[in-house]
N, C-alpha and C. Protein backbone atom coordinates (compact mmCIF):
# COMPACT_ATOMS: atom_id res chain seq x y z
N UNK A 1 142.55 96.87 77.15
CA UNK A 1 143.31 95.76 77.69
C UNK A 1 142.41 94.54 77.71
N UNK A 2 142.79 93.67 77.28
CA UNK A 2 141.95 92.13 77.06
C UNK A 2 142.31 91.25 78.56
N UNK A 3 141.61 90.45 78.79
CA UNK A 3 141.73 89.45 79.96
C UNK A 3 142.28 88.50 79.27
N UNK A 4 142.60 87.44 80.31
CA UNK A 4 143.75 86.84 80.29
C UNK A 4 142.23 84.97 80.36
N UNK A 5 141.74 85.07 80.04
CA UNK A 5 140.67 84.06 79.75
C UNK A 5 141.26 82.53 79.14
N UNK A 6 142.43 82.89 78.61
CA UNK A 6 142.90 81.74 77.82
C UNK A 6 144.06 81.64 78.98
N UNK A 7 144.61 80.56 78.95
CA UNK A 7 145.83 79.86 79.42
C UNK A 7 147.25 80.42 79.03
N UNK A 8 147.81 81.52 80.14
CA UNK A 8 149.18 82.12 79.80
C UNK A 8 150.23 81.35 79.37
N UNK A 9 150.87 81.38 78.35
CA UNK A 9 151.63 80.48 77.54
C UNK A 9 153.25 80.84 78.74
N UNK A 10 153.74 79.51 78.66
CA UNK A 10 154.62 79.57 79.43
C UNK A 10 156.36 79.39 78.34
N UNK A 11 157.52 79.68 78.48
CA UNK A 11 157.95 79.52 77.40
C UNK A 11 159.08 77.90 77.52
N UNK A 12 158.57 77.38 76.59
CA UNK A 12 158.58 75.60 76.51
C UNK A 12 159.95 75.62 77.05
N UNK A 13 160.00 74.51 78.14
CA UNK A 13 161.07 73.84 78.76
C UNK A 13 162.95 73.50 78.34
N UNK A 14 162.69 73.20 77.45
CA UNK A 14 163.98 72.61 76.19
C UNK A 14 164.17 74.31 76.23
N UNK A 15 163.82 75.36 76.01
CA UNK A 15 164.49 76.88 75.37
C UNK A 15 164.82 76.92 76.52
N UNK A 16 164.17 77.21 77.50
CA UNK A 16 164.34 77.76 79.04
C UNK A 16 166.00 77.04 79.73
N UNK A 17 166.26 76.05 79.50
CA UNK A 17 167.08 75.08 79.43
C UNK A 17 168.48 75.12 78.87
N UNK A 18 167.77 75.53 77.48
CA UNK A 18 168.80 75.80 76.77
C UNK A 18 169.82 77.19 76.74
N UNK A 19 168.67 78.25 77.96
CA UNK A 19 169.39 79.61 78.24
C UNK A 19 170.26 79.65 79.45
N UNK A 20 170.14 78.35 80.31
CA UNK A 20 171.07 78.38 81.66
C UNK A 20 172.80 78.46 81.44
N UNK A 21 173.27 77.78 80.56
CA UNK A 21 174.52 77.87 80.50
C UNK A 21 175.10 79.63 80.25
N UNK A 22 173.93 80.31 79.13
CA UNK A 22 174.45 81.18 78.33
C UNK A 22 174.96 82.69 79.46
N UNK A 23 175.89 83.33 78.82
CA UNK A 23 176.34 84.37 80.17
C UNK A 23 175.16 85.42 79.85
N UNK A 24 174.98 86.10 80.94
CA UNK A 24 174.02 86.77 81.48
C UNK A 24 174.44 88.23 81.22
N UNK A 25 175.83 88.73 80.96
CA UNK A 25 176.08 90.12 80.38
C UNK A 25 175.62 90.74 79.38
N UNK A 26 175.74 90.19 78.06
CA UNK A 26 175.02 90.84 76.88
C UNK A 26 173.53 91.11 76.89
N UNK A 27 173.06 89.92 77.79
CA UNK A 27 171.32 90.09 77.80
C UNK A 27 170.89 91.56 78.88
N UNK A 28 172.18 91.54 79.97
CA UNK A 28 172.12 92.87 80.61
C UNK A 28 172.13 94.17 80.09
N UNK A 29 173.16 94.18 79.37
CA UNK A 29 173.44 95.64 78.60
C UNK A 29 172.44 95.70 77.42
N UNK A 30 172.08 94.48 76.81
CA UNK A 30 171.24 94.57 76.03
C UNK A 30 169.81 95.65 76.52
N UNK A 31 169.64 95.19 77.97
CA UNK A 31 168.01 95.44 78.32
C UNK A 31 168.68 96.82 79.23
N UNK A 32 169.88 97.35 79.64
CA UNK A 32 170.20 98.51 79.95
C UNK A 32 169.38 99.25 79.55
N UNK A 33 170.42 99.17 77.40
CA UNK A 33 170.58 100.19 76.72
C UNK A 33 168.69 100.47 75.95
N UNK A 34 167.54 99.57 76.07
CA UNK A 34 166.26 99.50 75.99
C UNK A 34 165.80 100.06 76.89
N UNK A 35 166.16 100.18 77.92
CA UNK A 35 165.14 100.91 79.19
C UNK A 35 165.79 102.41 79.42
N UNK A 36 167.05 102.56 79.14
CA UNK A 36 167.75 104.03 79.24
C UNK A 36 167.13 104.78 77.88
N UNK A 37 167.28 104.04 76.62
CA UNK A 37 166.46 104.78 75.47
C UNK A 37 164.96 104.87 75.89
N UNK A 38 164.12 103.97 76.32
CA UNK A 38 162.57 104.22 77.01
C UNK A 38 162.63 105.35 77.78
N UNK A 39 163.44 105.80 78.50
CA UNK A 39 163.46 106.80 79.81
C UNK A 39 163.63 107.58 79.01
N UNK A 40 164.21 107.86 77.70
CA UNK A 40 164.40 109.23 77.27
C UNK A 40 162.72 109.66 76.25
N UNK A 41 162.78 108.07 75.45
CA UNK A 41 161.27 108.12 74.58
C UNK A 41 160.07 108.87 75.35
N UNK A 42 159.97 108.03 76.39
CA UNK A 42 158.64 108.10 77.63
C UNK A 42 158.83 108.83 78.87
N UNK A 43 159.85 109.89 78.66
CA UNK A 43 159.77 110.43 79.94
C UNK A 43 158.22 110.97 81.20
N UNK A 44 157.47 111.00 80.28
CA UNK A 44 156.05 110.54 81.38
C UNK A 44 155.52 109.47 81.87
N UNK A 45 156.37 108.38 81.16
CA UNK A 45 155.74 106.93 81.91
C UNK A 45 157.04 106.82 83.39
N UNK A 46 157.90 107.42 83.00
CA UNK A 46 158.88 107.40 84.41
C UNK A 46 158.69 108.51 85.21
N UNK A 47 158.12 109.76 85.27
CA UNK A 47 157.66 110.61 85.18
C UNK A 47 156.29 110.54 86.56
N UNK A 48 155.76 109.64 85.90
CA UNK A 48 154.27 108.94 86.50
C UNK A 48 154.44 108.31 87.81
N UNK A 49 155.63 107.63 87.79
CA UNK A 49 156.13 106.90 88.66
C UNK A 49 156.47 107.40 90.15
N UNK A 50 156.46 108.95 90.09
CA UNK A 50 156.80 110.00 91.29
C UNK A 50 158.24 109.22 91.89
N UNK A 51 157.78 108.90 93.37
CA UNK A 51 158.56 108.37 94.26
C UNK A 51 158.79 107.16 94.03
N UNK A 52 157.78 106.43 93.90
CA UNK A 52 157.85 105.06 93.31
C UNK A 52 159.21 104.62 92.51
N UNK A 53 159.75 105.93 91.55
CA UNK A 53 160.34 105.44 90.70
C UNK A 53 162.31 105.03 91.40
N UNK A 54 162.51 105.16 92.75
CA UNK A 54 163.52 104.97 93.54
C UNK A 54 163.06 103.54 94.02
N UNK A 55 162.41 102.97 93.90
CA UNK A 55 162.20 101.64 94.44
C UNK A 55 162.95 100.37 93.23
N UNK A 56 162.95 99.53 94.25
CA UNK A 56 163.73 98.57 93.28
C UNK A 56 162.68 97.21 93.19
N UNK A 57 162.48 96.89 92.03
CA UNK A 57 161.70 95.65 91.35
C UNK A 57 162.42 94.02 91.06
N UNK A 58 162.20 93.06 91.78
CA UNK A 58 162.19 92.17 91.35
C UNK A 58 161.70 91.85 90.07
N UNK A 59 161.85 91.26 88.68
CA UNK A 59 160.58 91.18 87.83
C UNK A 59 161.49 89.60 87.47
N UNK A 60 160.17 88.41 88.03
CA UNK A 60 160.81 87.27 87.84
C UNK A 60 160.09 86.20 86.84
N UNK A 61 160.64 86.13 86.18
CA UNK A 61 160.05 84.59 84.94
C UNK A 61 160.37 83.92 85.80
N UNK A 62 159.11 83.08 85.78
CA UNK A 62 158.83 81.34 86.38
C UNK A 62 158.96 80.85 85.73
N UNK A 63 159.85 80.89 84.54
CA UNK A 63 160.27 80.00 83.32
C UNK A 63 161.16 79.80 82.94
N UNK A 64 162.77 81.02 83.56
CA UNK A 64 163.04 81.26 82.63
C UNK A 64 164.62 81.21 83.96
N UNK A 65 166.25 80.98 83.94
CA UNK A 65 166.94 80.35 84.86
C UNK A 65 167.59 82.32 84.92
N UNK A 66 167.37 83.35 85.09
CA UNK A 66 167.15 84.02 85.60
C UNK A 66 166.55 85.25 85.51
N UNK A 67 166.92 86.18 86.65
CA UNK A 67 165.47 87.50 86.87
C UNK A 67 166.50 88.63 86.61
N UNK A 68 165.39 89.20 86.39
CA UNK A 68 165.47 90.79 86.13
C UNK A 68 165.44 91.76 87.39
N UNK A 69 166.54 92.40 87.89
CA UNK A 69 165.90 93.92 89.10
C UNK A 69 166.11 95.04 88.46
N UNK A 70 165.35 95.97 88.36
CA UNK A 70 165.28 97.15 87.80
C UNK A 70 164.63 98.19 88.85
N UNK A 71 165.49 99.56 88.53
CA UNK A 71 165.13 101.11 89.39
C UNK A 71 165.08 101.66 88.07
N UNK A 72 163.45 101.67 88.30
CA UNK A 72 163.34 102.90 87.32
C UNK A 72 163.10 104.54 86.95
N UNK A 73 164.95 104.70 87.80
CA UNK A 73 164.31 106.38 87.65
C UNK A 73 164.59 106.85 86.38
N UNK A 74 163.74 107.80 86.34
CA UNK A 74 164.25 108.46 85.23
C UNK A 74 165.12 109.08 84.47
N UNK A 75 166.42 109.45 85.34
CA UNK A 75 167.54 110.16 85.01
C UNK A 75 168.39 108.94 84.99
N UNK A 76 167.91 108.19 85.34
CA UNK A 76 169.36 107.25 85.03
C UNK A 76 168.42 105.76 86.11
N UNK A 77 168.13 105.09 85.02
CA UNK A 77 167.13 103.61 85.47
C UNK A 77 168.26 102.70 85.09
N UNK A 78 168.20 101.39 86.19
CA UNK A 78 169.64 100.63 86.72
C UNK A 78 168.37 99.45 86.27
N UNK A 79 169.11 98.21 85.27
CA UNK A 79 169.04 97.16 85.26
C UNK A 79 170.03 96.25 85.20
N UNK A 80 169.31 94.58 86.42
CA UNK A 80 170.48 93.97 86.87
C UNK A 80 170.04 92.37 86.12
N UNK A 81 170.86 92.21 85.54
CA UNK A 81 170.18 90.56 85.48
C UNK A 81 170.82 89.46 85.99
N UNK A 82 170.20 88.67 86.82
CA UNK A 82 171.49 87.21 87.79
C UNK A 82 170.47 86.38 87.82
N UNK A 83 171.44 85.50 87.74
CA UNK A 83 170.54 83.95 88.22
C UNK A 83 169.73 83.79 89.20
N UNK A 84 169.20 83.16 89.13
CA UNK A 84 167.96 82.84 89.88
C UNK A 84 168.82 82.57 91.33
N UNK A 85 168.40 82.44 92.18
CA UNK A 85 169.11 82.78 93.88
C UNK A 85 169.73 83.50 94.23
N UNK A 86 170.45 84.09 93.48
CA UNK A 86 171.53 85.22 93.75
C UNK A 86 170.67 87.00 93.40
N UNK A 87 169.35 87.39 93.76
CA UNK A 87 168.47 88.37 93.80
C UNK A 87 169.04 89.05 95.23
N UNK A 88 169.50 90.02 94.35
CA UNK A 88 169.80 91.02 96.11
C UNK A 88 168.16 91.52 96.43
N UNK A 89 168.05 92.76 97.81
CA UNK A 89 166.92 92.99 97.98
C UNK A 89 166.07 93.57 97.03
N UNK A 90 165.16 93.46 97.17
CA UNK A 90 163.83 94.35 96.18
C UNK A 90 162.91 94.55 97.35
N UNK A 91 162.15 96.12 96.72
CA UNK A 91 161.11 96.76 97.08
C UNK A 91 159.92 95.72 97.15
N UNK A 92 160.28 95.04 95.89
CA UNK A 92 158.51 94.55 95.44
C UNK A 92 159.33 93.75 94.54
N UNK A 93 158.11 92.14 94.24
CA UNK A 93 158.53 91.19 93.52
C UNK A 93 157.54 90.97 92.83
N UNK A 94 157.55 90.67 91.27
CA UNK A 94 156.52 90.53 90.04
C UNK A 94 156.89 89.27 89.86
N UNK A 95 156.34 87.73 90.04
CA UNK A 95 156.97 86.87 89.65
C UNK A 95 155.79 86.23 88.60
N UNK A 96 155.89 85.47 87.37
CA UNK A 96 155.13 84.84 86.68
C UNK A 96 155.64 84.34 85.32
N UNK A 97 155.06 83.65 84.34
CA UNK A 97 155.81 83.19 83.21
C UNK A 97 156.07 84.56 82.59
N UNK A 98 157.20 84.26 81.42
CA UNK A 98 157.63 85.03 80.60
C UNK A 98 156.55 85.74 79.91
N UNK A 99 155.53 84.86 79.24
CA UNK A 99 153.98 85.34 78.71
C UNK A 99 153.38 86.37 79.66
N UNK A 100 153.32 85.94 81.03
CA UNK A 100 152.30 87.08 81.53
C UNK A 100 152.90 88.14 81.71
N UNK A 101 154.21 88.32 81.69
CA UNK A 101 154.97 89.36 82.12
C UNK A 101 154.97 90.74 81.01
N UNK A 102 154.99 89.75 79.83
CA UNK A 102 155.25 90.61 78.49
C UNK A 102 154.01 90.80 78.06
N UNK A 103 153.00 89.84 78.75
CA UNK A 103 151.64 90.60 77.97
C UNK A 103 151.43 91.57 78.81
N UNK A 104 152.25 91.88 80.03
CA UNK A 104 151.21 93.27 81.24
C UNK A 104 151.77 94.00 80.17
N UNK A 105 153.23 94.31 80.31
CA UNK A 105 153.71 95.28 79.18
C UNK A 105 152.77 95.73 77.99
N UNK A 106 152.44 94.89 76.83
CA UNK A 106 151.66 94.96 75.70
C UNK A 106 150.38 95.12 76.15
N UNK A 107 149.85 95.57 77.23
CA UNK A 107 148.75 95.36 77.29
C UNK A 107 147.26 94.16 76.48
N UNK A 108 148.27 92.85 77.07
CA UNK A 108 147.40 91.96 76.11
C UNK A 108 146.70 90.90 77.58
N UNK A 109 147.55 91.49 78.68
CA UNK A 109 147.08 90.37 79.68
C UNK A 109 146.25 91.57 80.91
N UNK A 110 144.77 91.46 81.49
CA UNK A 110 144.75 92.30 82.48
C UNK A 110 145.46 91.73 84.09
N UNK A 111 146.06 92.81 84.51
CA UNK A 111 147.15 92.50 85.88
C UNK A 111 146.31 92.23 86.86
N UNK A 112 145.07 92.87 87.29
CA UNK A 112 144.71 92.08 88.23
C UNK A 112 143.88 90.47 87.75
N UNK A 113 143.68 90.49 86.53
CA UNK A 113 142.82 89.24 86.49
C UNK A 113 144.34 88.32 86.77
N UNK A 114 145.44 88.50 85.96
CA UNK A 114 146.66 87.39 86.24
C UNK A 114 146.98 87.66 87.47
N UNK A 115 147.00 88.36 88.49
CA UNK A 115 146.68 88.30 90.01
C UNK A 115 146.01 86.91 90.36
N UNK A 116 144.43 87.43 90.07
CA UNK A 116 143.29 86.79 91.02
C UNK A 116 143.67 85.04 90.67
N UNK A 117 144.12 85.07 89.27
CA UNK A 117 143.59 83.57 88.76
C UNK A 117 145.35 83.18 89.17
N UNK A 118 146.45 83.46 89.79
CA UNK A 118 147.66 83.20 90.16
C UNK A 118 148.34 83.08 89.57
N UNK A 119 148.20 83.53 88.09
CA UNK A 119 148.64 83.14 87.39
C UNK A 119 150.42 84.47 87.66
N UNK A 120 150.23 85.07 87.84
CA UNK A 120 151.37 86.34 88.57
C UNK A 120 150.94 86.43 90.21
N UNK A 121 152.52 86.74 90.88
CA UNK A 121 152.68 86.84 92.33
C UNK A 121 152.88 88.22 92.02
N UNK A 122 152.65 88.92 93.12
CA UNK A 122 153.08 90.29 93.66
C UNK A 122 153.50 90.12 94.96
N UNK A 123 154.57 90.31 95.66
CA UNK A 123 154.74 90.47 97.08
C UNK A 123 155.87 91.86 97.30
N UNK A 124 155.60 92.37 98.28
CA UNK A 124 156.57 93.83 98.68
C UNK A 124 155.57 94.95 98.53
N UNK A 125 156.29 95.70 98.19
CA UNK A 125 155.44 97.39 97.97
C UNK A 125 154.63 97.61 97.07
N UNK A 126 153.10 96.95 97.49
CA UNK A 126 152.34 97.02 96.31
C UNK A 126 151.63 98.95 96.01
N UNK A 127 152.06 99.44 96.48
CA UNK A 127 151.98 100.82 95.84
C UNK A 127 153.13 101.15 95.68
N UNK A 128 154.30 100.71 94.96
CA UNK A 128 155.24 100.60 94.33
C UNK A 128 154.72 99.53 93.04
N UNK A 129 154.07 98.54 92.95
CA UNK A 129 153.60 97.94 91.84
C UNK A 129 152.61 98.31 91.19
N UNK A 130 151.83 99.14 91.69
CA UNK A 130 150.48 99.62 91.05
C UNK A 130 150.96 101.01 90.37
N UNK A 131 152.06 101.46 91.08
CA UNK A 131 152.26 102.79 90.12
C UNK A 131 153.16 102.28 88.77
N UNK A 132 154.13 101.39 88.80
CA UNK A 132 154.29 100.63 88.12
C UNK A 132 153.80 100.20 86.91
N UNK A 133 152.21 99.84 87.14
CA UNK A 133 151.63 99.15 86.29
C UNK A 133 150.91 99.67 86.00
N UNK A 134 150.09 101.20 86.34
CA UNK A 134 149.95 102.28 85.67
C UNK A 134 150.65 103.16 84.37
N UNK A 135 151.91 102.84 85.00
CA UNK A 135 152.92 104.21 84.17
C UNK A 135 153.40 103.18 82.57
N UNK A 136 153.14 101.69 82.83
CA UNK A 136 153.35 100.77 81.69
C UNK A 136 152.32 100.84 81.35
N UNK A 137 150.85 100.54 81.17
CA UNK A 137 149.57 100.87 80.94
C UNK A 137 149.00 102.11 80.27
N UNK A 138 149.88 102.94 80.45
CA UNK A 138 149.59 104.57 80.05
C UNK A 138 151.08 104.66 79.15
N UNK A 139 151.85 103.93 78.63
CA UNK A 139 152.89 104.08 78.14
C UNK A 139 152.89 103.66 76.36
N UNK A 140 151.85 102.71 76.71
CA UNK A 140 151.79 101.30 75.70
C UNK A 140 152.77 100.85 75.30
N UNK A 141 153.83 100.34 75.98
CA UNK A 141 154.90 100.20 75.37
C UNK A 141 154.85 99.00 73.88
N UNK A 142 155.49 98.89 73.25
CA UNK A 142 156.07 97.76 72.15
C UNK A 142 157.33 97.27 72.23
N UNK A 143 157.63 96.35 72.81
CA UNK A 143 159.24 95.85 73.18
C UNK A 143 160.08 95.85 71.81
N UNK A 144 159.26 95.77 70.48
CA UNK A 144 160.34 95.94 69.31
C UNK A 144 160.48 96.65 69.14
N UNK A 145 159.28 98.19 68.89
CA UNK A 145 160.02 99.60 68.59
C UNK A 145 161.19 99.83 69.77
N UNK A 146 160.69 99.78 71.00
CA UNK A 146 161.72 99.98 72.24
C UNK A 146 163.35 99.47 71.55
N UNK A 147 163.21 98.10 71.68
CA UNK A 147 164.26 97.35 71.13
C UNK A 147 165.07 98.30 70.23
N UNK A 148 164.06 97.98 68.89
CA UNK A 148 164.61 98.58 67.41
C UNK A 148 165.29 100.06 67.46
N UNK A 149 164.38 101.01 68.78
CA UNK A 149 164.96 102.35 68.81
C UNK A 149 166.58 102.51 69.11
N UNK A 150 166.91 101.65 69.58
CA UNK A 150 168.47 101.63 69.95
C UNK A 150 169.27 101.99 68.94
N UNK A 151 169.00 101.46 67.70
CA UNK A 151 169.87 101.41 66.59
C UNK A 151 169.85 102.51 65.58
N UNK A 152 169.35 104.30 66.69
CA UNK A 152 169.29 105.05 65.65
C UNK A 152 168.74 104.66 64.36
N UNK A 153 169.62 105.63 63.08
CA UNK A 153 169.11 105.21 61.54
C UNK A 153 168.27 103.74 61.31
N UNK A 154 169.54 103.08 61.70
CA UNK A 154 168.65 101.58 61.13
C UNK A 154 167.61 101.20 62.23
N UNK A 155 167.03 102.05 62.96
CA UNK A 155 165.78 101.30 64.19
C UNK A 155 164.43 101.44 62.93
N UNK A 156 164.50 101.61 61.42
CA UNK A 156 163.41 101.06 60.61
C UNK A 156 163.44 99.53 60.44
N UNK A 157 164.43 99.07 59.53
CA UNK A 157 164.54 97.76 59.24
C UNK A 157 164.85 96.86 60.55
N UNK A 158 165.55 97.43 61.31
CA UNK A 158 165.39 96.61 62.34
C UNK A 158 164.05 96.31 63.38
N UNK A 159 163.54 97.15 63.02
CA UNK A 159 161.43 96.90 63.89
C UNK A 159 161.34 96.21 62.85
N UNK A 160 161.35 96.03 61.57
CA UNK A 160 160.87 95.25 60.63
C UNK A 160 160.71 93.70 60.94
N UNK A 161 162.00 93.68 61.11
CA UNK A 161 163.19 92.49 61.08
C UNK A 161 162.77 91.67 62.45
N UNK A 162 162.44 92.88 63.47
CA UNK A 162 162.40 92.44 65.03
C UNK A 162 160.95 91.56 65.09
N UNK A 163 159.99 92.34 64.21
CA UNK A 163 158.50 92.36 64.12
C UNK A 163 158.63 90.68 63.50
N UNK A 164 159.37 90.53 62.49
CA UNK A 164 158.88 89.06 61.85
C UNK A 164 159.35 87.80 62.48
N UNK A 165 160.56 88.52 63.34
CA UNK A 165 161.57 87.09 64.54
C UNK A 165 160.42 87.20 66.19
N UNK A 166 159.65 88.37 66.24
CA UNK A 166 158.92 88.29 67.42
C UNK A 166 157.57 87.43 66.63
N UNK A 167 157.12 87.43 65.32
CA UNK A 167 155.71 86.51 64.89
C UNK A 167 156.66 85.18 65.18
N UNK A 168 158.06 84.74 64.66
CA UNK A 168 157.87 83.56 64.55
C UNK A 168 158.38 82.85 66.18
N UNK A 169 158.47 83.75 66.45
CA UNK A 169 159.18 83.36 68.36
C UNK A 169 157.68 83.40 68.77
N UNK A 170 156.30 84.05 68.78
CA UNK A 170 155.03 83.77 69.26
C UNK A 170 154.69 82.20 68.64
N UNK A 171 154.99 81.90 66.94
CA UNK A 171 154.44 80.93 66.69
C UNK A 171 154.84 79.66 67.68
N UNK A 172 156.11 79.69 67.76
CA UNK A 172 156.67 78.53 68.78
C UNK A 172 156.27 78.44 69.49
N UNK A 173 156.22 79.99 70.81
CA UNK A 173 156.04 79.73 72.38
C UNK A 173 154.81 79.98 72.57
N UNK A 174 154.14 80.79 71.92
CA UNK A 174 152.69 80.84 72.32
C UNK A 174 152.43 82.34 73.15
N UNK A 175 154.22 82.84 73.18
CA UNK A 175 154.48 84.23 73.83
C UNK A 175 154.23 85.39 72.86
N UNK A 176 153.45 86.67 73.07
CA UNK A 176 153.21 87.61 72.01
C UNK A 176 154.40 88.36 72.45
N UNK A 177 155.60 88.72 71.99
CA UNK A 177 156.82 89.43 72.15
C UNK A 177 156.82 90.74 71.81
N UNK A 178 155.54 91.24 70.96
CA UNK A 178 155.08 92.44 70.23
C UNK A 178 153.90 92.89 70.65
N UNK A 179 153.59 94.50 70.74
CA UNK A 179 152.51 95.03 70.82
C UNK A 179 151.72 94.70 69.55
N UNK A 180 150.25 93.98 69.82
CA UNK A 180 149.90 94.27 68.15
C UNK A 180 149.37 95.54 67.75
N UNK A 181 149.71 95.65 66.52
CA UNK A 181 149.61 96.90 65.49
C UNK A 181 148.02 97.10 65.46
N UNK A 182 148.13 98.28 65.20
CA UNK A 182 146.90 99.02 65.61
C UNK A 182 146.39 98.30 64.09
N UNK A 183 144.49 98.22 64.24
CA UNK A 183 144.12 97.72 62.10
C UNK A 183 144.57 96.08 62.19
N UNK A 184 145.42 95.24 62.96
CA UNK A 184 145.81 93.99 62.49
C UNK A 184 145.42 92.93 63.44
């Protein structure tokens, strides 16, 4: 896992902007049907999670016009997505740009250094966040294979496809959307 030494890219204003109008359902079921296929891929990263995994997560972009709550159990993990004010309760709250969020995932950002330097909030059940950020850490996830796995047969060309729209979505935002490939 690399530190976070450089300046977490935040994702530019005008996009962020441009996602408030858009409805918030498809991006839900979208990130459902990604975290219900993960629970079946990684059943030890939910697995890991013990008790933890009945708790409910805030996970909030400071960038972005709204958040994510997710329970991630394993037999059946609930994701909610709503606008920003309208957050029912959570266990525990992850708040930070879109970048730091997706680099804990990829293991490209370390969590406590984006802690110390503020660049990420934690508030609530922080042994609910640390098991958390263990069971992602020990998972390695890649949000495009994840993604791409959805689509059965075609989850080849579609990691392909996902892999060259996540280089040119980093070139813009400065956000790595992809685990990098092992050799590259």
């Amino acid at each position: 896992m690399s530190s976070n030494s450089a300046t977490v890219p935040e994702l530019p204003g005008v996009l962020a902007f441009g996602l408030r109008p858009l409805p918030l359902a498809p991006l839900a079921a979208a990130l459902d049907l990604v975290v219900k296929s993960a629970a079946r891929r990684h059943p030890a990263m939910f697995a890991r999670l013990g008790d933890q995994a009945g708790k409910r997560f805030l996970i909030e972009p400071t960038d972005l016009p709204f958040v994510v709550v997710m329970t991630p159990r394993a037999d059946d993990p609930e994701i909610l997505v709503v606008r920003r004010g309208e957050e029912p309760e959570a266990d525990a709250r992850i708040a930070g740009p879109l970048g730091a969020l997706v680099g804990l995932i990829h293991g490209a950002y370390d969590g406590d250094a984006l802690f110390f330097s503020r660049d990420l909030t934690v508030e609530g059940d922080m042994s609910a966040v640390v098991a958390l950020r263990n069971a992602l850490d020990d998972a390695e996830i890649d949000l495009v294979a994840e993604a791409a796995s959805v689509l059965g047969p075609l989850a080849s060309p579609a990691e392909r496809v996902g892999r060259l729209a996540a280089s040119v979505a980093e070139k813009i935002t400065g956000i790595a959307f992809a685990r990098p490939r092992s050799g590259s």
